[in-house]
Protein backbone atom coordinates (compact mmCIF):
# COMPACT_ATOMS: atom_id res chain seq x y z
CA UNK A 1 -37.87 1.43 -2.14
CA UNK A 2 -33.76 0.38 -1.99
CA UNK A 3 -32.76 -1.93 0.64
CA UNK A 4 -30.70 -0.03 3.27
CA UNK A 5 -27.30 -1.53 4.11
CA UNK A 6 -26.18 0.03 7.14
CA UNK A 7 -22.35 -0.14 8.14
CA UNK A 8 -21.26 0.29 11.65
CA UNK A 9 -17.39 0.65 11.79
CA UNK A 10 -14.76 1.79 9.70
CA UNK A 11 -12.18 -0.33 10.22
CA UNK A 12 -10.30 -3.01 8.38
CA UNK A 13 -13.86 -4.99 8.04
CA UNK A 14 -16.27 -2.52 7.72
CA UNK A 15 -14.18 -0.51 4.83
CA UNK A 16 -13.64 -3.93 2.52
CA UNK A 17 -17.49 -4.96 3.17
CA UNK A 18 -18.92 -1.34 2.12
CA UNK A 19 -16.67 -1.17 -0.82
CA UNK A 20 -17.48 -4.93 -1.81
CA UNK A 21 -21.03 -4.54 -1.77
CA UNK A 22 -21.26 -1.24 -3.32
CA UNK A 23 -19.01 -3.27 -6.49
CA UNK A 24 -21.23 -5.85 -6.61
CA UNK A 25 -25.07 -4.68 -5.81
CA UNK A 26 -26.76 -2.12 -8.32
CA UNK A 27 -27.34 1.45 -6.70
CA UNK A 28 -30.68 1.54 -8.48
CA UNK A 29 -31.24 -0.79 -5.95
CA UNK A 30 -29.55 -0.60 -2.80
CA UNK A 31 -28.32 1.82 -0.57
CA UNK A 32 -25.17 1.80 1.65
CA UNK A 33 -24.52 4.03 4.22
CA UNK A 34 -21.01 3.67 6.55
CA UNK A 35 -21.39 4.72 10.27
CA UNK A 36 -18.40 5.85 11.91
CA UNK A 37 -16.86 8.17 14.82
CA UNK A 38 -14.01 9.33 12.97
CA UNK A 39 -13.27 10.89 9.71
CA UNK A 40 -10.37 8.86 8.58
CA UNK A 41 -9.29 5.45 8.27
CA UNK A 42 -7.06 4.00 11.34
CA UNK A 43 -3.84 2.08 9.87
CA UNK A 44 -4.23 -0.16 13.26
CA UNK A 45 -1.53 -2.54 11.97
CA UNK A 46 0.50 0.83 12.35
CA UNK A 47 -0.20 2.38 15.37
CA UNK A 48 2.70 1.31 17.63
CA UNK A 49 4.79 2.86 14.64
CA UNK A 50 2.46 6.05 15.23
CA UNK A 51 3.48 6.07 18.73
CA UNK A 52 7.32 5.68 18.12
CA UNK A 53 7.51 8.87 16.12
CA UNK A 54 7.02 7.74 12.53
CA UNK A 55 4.52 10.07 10.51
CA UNK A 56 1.55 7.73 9.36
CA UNK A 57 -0.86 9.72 6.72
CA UNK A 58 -4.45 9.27 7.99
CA UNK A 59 -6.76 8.49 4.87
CA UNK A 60 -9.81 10.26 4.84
CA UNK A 61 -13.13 8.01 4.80
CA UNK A 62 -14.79 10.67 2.54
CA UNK A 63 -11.76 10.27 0.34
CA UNK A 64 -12.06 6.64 0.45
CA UNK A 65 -15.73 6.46 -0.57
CA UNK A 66 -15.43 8.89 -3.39
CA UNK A 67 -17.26 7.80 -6.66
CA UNK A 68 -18.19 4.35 -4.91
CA UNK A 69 -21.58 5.79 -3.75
CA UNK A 70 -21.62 4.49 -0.36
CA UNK A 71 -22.95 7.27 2.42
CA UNK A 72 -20.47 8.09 4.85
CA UNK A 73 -22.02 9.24 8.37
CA UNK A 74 -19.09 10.73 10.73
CA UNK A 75 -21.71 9.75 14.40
CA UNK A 76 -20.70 7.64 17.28
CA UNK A 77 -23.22 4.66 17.54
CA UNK A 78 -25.10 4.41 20.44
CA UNK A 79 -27.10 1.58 20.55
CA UNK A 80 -28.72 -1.17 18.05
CA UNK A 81 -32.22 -2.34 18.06
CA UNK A 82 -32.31 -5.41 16.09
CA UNK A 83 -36.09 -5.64 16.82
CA UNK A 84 -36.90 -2.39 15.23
CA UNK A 85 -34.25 -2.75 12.77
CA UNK A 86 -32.54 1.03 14.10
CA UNK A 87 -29.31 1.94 14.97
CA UNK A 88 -29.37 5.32 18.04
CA UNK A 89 -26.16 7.55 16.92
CA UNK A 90 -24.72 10.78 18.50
CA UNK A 91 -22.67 13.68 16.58
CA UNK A 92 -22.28 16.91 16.94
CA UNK A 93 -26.06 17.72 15.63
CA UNK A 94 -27.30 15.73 18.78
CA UNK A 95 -28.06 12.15 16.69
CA UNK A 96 -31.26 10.18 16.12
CA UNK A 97 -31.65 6.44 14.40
CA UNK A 98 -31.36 5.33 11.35
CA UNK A 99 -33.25 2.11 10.05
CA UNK A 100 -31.53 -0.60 8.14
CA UNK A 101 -32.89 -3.49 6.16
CA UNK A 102 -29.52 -5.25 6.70
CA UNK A 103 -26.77 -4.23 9.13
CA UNK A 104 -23.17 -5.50 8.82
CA UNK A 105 -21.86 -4.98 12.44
CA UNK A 106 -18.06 -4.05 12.46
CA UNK A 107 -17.30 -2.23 15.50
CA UNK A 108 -14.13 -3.59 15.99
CA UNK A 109 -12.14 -3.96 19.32
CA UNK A 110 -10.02 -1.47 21.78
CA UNK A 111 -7.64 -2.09 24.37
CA UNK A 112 -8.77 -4.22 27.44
CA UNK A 113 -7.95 -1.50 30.22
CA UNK A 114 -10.98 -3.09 33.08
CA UNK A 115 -9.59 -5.68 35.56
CA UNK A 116 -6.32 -4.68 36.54
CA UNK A 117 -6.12 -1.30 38.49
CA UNK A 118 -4.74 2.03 37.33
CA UNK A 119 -4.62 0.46 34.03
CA UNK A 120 -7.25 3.15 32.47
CA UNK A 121 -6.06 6.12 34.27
CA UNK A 122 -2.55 5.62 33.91
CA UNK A 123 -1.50 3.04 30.81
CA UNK A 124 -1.13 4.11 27.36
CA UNK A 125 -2.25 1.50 24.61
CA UNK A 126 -1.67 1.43 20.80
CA UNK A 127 -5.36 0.20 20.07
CA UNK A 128 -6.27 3.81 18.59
CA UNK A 129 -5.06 6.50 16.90
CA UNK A 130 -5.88 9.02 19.85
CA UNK A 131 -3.93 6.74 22.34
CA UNK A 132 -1.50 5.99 20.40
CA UNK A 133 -0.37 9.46 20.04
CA UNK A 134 -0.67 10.66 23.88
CA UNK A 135 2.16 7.44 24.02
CA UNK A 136 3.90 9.55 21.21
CA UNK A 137 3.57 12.79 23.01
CA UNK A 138 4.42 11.24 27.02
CA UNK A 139 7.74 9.95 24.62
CA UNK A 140 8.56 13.04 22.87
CA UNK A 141 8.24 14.48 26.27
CA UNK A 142 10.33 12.58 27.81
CA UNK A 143 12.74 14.03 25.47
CA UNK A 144 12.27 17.28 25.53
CA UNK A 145 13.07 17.16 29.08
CA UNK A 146 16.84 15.19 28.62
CA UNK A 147 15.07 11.94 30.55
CA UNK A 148 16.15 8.67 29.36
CA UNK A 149 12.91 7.29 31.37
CA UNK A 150 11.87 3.90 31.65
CA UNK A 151 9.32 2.32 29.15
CA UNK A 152 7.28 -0.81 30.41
CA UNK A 153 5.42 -2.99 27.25
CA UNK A 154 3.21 -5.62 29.92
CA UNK A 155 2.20 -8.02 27.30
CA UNK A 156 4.08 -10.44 25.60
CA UNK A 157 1.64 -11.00 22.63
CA UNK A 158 2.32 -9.81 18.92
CA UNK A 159 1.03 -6.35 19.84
CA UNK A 160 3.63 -6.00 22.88
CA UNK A 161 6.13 -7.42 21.04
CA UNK A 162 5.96 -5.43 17.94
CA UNK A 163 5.12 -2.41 20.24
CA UNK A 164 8.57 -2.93 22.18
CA UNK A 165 10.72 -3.66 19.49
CA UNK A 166 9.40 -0.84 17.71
CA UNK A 167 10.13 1.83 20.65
CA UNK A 168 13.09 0.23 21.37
CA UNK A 169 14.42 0.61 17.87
CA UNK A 170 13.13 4.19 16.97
CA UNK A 171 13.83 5.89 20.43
CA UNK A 172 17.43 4.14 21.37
CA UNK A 173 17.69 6.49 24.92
CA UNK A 174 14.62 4.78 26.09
CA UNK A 175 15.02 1.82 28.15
CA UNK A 176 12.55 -0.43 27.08
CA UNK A 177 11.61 -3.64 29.28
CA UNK A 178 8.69 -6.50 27.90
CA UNK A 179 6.73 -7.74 30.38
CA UNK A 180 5.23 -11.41 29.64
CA UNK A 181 3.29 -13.33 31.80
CA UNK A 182 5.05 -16.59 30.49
CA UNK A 183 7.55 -17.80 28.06
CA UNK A 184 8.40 -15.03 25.80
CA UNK A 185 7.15 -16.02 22.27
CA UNK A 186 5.40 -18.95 23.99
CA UNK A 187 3.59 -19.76 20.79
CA UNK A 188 6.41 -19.41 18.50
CA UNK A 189 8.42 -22.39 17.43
CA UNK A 190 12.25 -22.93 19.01
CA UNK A 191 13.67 -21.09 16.48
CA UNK A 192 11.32 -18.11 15.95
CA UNK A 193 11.94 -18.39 19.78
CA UNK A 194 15.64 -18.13 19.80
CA UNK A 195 15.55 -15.53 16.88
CA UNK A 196 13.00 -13.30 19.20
CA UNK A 197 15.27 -12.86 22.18
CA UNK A 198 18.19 -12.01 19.94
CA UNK A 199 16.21 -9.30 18.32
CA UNK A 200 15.29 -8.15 22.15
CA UNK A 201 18.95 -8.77 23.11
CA UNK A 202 20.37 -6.50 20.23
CA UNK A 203 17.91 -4.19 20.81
CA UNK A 204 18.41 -3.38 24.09
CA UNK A 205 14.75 -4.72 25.68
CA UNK A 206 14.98 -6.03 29.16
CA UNK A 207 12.43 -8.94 29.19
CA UNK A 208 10.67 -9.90 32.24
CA UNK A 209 9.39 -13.38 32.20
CA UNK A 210 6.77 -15.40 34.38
CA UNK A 211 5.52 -11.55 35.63
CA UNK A 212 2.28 -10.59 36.32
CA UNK A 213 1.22 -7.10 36.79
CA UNK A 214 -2.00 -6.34 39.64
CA UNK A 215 -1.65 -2.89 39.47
CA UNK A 216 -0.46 0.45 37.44
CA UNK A 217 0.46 3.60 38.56
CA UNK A 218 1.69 7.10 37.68
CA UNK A 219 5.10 6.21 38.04
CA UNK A 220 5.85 2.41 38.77
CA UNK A 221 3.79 -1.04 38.27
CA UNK A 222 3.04 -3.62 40.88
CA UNK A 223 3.68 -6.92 40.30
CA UNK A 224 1.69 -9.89 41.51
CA UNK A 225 5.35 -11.07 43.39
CA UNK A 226 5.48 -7.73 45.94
CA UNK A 227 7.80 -6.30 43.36
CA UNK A 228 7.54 -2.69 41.63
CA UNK A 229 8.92 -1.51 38.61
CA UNK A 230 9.33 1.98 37.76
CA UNK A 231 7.91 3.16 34.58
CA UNK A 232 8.03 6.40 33.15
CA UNK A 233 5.47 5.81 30.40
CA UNK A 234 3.67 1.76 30.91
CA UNK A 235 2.14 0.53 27.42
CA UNK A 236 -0.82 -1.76 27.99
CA UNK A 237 -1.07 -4.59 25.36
CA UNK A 238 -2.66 -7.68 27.54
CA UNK A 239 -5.83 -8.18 25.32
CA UNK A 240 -8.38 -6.62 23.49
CA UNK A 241 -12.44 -6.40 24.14
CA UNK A 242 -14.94 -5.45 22.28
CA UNK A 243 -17.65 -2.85 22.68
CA UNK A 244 -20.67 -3.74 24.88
CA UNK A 245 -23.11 -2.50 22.30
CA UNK A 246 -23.76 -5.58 20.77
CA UNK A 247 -24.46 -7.36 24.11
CA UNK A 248 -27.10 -4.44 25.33
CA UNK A 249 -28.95 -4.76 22.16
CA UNK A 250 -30.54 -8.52 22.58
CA UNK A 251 -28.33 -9.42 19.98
CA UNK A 252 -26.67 -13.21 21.24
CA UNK A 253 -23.00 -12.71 21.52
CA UNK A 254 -20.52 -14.61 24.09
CA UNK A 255 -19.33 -14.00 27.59
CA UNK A 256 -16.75 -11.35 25.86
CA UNK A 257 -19.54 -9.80 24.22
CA UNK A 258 -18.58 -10.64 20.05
CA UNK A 259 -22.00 -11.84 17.77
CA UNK A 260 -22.00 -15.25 17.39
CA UNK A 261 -22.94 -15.44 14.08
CA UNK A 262 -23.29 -18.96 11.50
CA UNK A 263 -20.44 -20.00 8.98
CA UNK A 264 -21.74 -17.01 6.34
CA UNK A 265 -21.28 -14.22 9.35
CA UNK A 266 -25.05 -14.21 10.27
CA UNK A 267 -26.21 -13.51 13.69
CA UNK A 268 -27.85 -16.76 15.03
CA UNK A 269 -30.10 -14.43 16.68
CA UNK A 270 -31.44 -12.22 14.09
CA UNK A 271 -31.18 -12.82 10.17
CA UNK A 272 -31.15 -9.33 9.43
CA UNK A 273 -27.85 -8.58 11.23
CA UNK A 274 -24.30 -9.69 9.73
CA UNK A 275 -20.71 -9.49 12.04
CA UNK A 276 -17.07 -9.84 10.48
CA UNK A 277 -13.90 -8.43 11.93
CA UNK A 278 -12.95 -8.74 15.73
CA UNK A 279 -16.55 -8.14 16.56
CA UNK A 280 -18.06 -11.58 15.40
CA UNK A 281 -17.25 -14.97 17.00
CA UNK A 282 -16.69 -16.74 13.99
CA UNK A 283 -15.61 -20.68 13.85
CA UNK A 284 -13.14 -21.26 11.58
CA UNK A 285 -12.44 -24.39 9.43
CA UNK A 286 -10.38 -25.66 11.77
CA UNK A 287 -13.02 -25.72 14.17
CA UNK A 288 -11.61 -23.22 16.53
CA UNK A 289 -13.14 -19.16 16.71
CA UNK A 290 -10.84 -16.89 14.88
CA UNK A 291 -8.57 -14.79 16.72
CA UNK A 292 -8.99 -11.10 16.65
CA UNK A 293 -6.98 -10.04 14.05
CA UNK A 294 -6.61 -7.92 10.80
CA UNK A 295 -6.26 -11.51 8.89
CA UNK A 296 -9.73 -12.62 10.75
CA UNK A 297 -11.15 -9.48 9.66
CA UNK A 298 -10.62 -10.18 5.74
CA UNK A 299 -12.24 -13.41 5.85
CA UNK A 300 -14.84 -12.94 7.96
CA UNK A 301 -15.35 -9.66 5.76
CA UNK A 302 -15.19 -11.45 3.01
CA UNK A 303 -17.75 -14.30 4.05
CA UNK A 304 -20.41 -11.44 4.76
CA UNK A 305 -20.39 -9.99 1.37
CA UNK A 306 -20.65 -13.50 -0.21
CA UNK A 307 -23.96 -13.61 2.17
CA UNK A 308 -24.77 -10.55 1.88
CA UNK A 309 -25.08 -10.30 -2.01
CA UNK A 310 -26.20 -13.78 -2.32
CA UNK A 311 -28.94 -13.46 -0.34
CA UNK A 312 -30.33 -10.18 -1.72
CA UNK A 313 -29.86 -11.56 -5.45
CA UNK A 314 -31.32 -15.25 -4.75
CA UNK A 315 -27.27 -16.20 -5.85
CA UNK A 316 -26.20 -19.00 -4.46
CA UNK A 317 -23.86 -18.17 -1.41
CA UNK A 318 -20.56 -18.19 -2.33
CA UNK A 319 -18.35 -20.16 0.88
CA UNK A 320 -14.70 -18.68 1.43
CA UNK A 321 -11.83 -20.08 3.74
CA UNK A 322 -11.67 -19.13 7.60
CA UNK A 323 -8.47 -19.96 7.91
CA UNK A 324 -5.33 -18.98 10.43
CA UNK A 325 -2.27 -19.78 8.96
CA UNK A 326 0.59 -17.14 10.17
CA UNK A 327 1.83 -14.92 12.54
CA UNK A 328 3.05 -12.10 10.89
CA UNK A 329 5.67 -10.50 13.67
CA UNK A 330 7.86 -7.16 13.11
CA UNK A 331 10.88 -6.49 14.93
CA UNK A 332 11.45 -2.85 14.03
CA UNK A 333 12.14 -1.99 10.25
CA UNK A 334 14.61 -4.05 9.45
CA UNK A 335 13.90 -7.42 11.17
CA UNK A 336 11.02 -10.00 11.49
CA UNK A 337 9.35 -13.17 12.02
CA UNK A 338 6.83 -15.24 9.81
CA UNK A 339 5.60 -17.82 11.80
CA UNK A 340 3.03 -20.63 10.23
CA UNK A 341 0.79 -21.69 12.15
CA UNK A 342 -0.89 -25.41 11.94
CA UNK A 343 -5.04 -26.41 11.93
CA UNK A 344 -4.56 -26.77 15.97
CA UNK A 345 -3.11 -22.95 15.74
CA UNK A 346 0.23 -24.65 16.86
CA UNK A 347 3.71 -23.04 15.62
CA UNK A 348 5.10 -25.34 12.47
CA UNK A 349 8.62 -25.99 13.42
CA UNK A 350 9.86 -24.04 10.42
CA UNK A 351 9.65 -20.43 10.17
CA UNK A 352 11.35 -16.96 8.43
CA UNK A 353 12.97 -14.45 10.41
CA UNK A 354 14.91 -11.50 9.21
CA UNK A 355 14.84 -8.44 6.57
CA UNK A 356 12.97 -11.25 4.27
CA UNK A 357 9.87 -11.54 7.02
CA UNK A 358 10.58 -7.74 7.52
CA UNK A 359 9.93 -7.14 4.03
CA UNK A 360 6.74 -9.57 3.73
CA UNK A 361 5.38 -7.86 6.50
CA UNK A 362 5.96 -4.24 4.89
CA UNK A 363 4.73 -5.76 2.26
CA UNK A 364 1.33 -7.04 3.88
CA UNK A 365 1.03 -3.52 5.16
CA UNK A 366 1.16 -2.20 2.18
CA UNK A 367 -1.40 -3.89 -0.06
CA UNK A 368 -4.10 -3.87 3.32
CA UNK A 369 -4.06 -0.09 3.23
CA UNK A 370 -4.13 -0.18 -0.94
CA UNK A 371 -7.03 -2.16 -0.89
CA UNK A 372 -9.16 -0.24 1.85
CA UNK A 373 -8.08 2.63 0.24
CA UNK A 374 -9.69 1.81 -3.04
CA UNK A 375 -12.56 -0.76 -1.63
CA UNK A 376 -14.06 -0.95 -4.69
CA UNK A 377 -10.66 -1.96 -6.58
CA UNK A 378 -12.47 1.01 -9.33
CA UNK A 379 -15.97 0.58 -10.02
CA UNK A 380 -16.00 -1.12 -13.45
CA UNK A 381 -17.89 -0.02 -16.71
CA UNK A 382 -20.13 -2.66 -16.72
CA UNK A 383 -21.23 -2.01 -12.87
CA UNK A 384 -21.69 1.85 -13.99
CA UNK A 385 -23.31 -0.07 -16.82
CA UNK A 386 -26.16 -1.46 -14.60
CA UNK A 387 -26.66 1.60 -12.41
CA UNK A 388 -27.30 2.95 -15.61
CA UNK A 389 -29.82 0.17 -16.66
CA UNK A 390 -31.37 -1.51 -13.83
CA UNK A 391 -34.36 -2.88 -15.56
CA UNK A 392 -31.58 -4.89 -17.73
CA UNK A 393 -30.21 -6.02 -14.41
CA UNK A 394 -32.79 -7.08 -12.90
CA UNK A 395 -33.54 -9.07 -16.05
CA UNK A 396 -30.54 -11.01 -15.51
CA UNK A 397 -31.21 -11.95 -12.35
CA UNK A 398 -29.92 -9.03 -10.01
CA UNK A 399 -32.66 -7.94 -7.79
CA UNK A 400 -32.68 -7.28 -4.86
CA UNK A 401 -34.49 -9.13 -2.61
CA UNK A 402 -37.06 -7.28 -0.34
């Protein structure tokens, strides 16, 4: 019988990971099936692009998967039973479980719209594809109807900035104001600092500093100071969460609900069960947990397939870098910031701003959707070689582990 590799999540994480192990681990052998809600794959680095108006092609997962022989299954996941080693799905035929021998969990995060009021009925966030475009429609309608409107971005993080900038950029009759709890750019370095509120300056955003927000509304947002601010169309970018399946399940995960899993992305909890992406609380080398982040989501992605394939193939494990080492910040199209980062996650004093970070970070964008567009960088001859032959394989050490 084939060990079952079951994929939950289609994201960043879960794309590299399915691709990767389909590369590397003979068909004869295994087989991998991807769960996800959605038929295509969500450019997330993108979305507050989405939601200005720019037109962002959504790559089909059954277009990404083509030839690779990995199983896509378009279901919303329900539940996980680690004990019985079945994941509970729903689509449009109603559902059911499907086992796994192991499961890579990759759910991924969303928007964190609990704890403030009004936030969930009347934000907008750039966390999804679907919410990012009802931003891009309130916008557009906002247009259509000759109102400048007001635009309030309440979050001051890389999202919020990026998501600002962006607006204010793209849709110049908007006025756009950045709401930040602190400092803006708080964890930048004086410079990247400096070079932040020019871009916000020549851009047009209003930024409101030391402001907390207790409460959304239709039409205005109430501020922890008695004050309200109107706000035709609020974007909420103060933090992500994940999804409360993992916690339900049994599976041990912290107070925020992410797998903690060992330094090869292994549940501590249950061997059978692997996390990378935002989902897992992974400890990086610096001896911190890596942020949620698309950067986070390669390594930790790329630490589970080392496992993963090692494991099943008595290989030895292969161990690769969790590292943090930038902040990769746009400021529209045409302007940017790089910002390293040291071992404490501190700003180095040094940094890149301008059309040169613009350009790295186009750049970034770029080869992230190449390589989850092809996640198996072309199955070689040799691997179609072995799918062909998997006694020979087997011979030479390859089998799978049951």
């Amino acid at each position: 019988m084939k060990h079952r590799i079951l994929v939950l999540g289609a994201g960043y994480a879960g794309v590299y990971v399915a691709g990767n192990l389909a590369r590397r681990l003979s068909p004869a052998d295994t087989e991998i099936t991807v769960v996800n809600a959605v038929p295509d794959f969500v450019e997330r680095l993108r979305l507050h692009q989405l939601a200005a108006g720019r037109e962002i092609e959504a790559q089909q997962l059954a277009d990404v998967f083509a030839g690779t022989g990995v199983r896509l299954r378009l279901a919303r996941v329900t539940a996980v039973d680690p004990e019985r080693q079945v994941v509970a799905v729903a689509d449009a035929d109603g559902g059911g479980e499907r086992g796994y021998d192991t499961l890579l969990y990759a759910l991924g995060s969303h928007g964190d719209v609990e704890g403030v009021p009004g936030v969930a009925e009347h934000a907008f966030d750039v966390a999804g594809r679907p919410s990012a475009l009802r931003l891009r429609e309130r916008l557009d309608s906002l247009g259509r109807r000759g109102e400048g409107g007001s635009v309030l971005v309440v979050g001051d993080g890389l999202t919020g900035i990026e998501t600002a900038t962006e607006l204010a950029e793209s849709r110049p009759g908007l006025s756009v104001a950045l709401v930040a709890r602190g400092e803006l750019g708080a964890r930048l370095s004086a410079g990247a600092r400096s070079h932040l509120r020019q871009a916000c300056d020549r851009l047009g955003i209003t930024v409101l500093e030391h402001t907390s927000v207790e409460a959304v509304e239709a039409t205005r947002v109430l501020c922890a100071d008695g004050t309200a601010l109107a706000s035709a169309a609020t974007v909420w970018t103060a933090g992500f969460a994940v999804n409360p399946i993992a916690a339900a399940s049994g599976l041990e995960v912290t107070e925020n609900g992410q797998i903690v899993v060992d330094r090869t992305m292994r549940s501590v909890s249950h061997p059978n069960v692997y996390a990378a992406g935002d989902s897992a609380y992974a400890i990086g080398d610096n001896g911190r947990p890596l942020p949620m982040s698309c950067a986070s989501a390669g390594y930790t992605g790329g630490q589970a397939i080392h496992a993963i394939v090692g494991r099943l193939t008595g290989r030895e494990i292969a161990t690769t870098k969790l590292v943090y080492s930038y902040n990769h910040i746009s400021l529209g199209r045409r302007d940017g910031i790089l910002q390293p980062v040291d071992d404490e996650g501190q700003a180095k004093p040094k940094y890149v701003g301008g059309r040169k970070a613009a350009r790295v970070k186009a750049g970034i964008l770029k080869m992230s959707l190449w390589a989850n567009s092809h996640p198996t960088f072309g199955v070689p001859k040799r691997k179609r070689r072995l799918a062909a032959a998997p006694d020979a394989y087997a011979e030479k050490g390859g089998r799978v582990a049951t």
